[in-house]
N, C-alpha and C. Protein backbone atom coordinates (compact mmCIF):
# COMPACT_ATOMS: atom_id res chain seq x y z
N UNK A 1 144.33 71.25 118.88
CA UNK A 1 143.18 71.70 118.12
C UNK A 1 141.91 71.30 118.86
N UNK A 2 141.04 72.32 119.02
CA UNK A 2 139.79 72.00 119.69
C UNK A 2 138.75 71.15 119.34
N UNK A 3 138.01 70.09 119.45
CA UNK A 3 137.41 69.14 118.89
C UNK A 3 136.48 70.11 117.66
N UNK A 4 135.50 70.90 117.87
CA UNK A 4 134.97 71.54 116.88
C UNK A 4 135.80 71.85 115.48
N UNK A 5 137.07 72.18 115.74
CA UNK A 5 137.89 72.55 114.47
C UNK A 5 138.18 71.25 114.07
N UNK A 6 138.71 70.46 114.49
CA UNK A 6 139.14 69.20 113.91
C UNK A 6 138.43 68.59 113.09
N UNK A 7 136.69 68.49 113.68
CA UNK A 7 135.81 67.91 113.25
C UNK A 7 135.67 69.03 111.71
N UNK A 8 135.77 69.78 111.83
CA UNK A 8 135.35 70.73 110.75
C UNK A 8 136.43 70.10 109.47
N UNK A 9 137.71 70.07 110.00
CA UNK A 9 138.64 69.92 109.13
C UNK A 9 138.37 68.51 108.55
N UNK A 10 137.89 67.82 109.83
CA UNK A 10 137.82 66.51 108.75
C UNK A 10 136.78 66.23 108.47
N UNK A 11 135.72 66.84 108.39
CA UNK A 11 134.43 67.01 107.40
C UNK A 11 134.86 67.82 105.93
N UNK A 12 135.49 68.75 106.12
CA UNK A 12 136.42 69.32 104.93
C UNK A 12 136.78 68.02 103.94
N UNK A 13 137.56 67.40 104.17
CA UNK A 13 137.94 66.49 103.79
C UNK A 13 137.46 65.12 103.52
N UNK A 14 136.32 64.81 103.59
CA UNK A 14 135.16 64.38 103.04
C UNK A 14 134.43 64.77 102.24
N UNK A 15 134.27 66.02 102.32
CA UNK A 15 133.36 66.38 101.45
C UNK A 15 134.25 66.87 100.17
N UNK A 16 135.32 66.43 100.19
CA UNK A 16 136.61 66.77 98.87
C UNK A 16 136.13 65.34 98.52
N UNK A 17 136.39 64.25 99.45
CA UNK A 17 136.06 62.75 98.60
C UNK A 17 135.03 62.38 98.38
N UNK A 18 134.00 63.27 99.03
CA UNK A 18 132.56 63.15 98.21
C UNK A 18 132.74 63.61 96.64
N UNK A 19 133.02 64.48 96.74
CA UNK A 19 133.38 65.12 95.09
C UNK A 19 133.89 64.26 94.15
N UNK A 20 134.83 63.60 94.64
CA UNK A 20 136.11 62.76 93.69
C UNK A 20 134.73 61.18 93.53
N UNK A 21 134.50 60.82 94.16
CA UNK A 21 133.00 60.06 94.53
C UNK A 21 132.45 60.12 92.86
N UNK A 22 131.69 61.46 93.65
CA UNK A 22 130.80 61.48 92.18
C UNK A 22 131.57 61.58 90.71
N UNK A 23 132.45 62.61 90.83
CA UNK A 23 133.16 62.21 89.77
C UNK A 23 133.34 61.00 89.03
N UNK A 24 134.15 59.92 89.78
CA UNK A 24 134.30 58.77 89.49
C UNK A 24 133.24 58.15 89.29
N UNK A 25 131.79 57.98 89.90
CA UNK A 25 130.69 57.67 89.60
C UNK A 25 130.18 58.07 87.82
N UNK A 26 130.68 59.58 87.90
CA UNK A 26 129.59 60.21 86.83
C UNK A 26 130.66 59.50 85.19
N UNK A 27 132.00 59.23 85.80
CA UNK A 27 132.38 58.52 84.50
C UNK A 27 132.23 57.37 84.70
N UNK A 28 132.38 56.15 85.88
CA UNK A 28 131.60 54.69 85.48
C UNK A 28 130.00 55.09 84.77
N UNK A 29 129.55 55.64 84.71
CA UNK A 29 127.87 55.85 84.27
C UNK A 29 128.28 56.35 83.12
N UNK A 30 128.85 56.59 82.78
CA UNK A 30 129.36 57.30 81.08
C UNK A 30 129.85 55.88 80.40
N UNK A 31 130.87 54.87 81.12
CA UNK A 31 131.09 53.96 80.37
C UNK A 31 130.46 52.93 80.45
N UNK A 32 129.13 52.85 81.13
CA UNK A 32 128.23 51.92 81.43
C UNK A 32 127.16 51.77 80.21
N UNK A 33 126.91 53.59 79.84
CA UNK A 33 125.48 53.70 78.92
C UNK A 33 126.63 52.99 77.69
N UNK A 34 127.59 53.57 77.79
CA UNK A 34 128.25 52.81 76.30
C UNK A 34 128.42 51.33 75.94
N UNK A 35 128.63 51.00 76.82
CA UNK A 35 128.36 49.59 77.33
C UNK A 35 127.03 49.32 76.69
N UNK A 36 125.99 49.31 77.31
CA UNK A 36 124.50 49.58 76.85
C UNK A 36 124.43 49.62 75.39
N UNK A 37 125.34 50.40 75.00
CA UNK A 37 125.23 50.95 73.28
C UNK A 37 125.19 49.62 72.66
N UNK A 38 126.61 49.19 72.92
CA UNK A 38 127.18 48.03 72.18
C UNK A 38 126.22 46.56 72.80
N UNK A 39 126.19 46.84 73.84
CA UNK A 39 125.30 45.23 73.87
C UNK A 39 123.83 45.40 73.10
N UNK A 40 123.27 46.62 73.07
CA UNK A 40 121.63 46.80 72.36
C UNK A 40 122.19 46.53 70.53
N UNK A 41 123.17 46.90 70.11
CA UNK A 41 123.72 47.06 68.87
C UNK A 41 123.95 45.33 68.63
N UNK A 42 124.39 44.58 69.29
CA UNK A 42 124.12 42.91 69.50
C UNK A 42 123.43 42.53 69.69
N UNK A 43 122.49 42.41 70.30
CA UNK A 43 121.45 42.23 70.93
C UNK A 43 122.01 41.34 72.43
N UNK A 44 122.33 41.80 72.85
CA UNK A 44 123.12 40.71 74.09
C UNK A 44 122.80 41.14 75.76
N UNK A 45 122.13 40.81 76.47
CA UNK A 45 122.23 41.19 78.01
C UNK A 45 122.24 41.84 78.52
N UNK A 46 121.88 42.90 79.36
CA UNK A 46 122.08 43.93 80.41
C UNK A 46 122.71 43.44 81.34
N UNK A 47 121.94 42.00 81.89
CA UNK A 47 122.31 41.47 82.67
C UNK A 47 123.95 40.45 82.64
N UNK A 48 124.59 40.67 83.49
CA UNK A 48 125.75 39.76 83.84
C UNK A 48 126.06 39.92 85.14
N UNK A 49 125.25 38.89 85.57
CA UNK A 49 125.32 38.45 87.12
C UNK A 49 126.78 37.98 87.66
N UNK A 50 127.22 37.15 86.72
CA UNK A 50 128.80 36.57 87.19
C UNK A 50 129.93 37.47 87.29
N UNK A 51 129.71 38.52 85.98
CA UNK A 51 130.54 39.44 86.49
C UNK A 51 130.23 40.58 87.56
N UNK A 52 128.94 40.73 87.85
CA UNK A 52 128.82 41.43 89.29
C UNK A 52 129.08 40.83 90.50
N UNK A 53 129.67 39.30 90.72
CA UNK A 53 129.67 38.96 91.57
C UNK A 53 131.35 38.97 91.79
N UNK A 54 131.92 38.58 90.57
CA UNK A 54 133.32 39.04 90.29
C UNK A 54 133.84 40.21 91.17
N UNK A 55 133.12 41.16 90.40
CA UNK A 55 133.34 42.23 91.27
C UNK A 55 133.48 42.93 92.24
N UNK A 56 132.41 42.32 92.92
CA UNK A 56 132.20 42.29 94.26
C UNK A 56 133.08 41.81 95.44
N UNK A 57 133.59 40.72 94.55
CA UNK A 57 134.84 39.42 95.35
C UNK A 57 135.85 40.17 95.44
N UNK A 58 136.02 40.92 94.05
CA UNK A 58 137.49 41.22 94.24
C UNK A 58 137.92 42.99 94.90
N UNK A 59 136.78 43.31 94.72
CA UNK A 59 136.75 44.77 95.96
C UNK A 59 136.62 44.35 97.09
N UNK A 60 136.03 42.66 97.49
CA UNK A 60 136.05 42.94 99.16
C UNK A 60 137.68 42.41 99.27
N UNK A 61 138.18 41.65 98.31
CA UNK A 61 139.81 41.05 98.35
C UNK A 61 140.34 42.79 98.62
N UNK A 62 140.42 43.54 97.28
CA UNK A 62 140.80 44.69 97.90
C UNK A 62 140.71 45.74 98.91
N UNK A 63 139.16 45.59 99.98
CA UNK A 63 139.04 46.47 101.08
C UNK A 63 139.81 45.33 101.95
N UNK A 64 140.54 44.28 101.79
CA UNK A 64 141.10 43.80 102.87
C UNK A 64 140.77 43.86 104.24
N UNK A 65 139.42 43.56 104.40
CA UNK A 65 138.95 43.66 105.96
C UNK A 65 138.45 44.72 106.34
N UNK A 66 139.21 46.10 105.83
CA UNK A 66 138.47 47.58 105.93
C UNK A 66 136.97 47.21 105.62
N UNK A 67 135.77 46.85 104.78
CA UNK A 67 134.59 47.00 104.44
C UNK A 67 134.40 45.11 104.24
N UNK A 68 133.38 45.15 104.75
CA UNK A 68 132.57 43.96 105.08
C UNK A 68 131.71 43.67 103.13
N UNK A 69 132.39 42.26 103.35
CA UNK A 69 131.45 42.11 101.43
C UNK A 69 130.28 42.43 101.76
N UNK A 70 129.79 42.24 102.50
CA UNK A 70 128.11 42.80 102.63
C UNK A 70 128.15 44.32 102.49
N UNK A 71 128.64 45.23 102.84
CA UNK A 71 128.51 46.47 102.62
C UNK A 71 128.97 47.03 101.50
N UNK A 72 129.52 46.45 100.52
CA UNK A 72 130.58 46.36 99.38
C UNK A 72 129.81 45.94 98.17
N UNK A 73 128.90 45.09 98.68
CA UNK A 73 127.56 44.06 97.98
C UNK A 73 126.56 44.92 97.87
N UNK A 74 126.29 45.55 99.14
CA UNK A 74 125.26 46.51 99.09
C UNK A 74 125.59 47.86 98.33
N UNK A 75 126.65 48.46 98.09
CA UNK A 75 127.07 49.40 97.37
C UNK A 75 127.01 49.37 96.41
N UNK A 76 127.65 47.98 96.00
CA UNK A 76 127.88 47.96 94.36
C UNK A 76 126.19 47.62 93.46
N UNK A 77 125.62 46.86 94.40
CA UNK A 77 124.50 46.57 93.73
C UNK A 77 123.65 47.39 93.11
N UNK A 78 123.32 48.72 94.12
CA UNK A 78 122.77 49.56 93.53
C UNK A 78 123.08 50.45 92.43
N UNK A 79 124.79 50.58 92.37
CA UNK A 79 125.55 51.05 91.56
C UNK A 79 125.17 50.09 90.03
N UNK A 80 125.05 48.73 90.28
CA UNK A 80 124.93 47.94 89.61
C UNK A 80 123.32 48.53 88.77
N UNK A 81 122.69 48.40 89.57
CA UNK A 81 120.90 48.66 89.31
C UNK A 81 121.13 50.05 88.30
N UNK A 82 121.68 51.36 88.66
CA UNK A 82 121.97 52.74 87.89
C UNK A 82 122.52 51.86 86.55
N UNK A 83 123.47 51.37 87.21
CA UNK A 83 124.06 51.40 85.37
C UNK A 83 122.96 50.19 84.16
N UNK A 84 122.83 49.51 85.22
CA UNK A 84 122.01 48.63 84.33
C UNK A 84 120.59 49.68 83.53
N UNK A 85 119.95 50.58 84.52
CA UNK A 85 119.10 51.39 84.11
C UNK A 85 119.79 52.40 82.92
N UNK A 86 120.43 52.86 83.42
CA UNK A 86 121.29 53.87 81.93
C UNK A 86 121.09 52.95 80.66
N UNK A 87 122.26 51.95 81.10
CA UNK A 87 122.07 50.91 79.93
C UNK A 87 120.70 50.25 78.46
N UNK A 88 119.41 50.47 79.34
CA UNK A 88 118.05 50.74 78.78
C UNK A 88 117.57 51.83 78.21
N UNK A 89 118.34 52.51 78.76
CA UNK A 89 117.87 53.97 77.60
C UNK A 89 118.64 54.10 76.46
N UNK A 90 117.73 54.01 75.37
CA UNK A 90 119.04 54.10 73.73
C UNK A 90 118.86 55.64 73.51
């Protein structure tokens, strides 16, 4: 296969796991605002630092060396920042 096709094919195929991506994104952000619901309905926190750090630990345990916690840190955080923002809107 000629480098141009290959590359095509496996841009193809990225841009399928871009899709699955957002997907999965657009339902963590669905169970985030709900989240939101129930802590504004308590009055309790947006914030939970310990469990974002949790998190973080145990996705870089799971990229097993594939992704650097720093890049994993940097991902999630902002992911972190969206949902926390959803979370503020009642």
């Amino acid at each position: 296969m000629n480098p141009s096709k290959k590359i095509n094919k496996l841009r193809k195929e990225i841009d399928r796991i871009d899709q699955d991506l957002i997907a999965l994104l657009k339902n963590r952000l669905s169970i985030a605002k709900e989240i939101g619901r129930v802590k504004a309905s308590n009055s309790l926190s947006i914030d939970d630092i310990d469990r974002e750090k949790k998190i973080i630990k145990n996705l870089s345990i799971e990229a097993n060396n594939d992704l650097k916690e720093e890049d994993i840190s940097n991902i999630f955080k902002l992911i972190f920042s969206i949902s926390k923002n959803l979370q503020k809107i009642k």
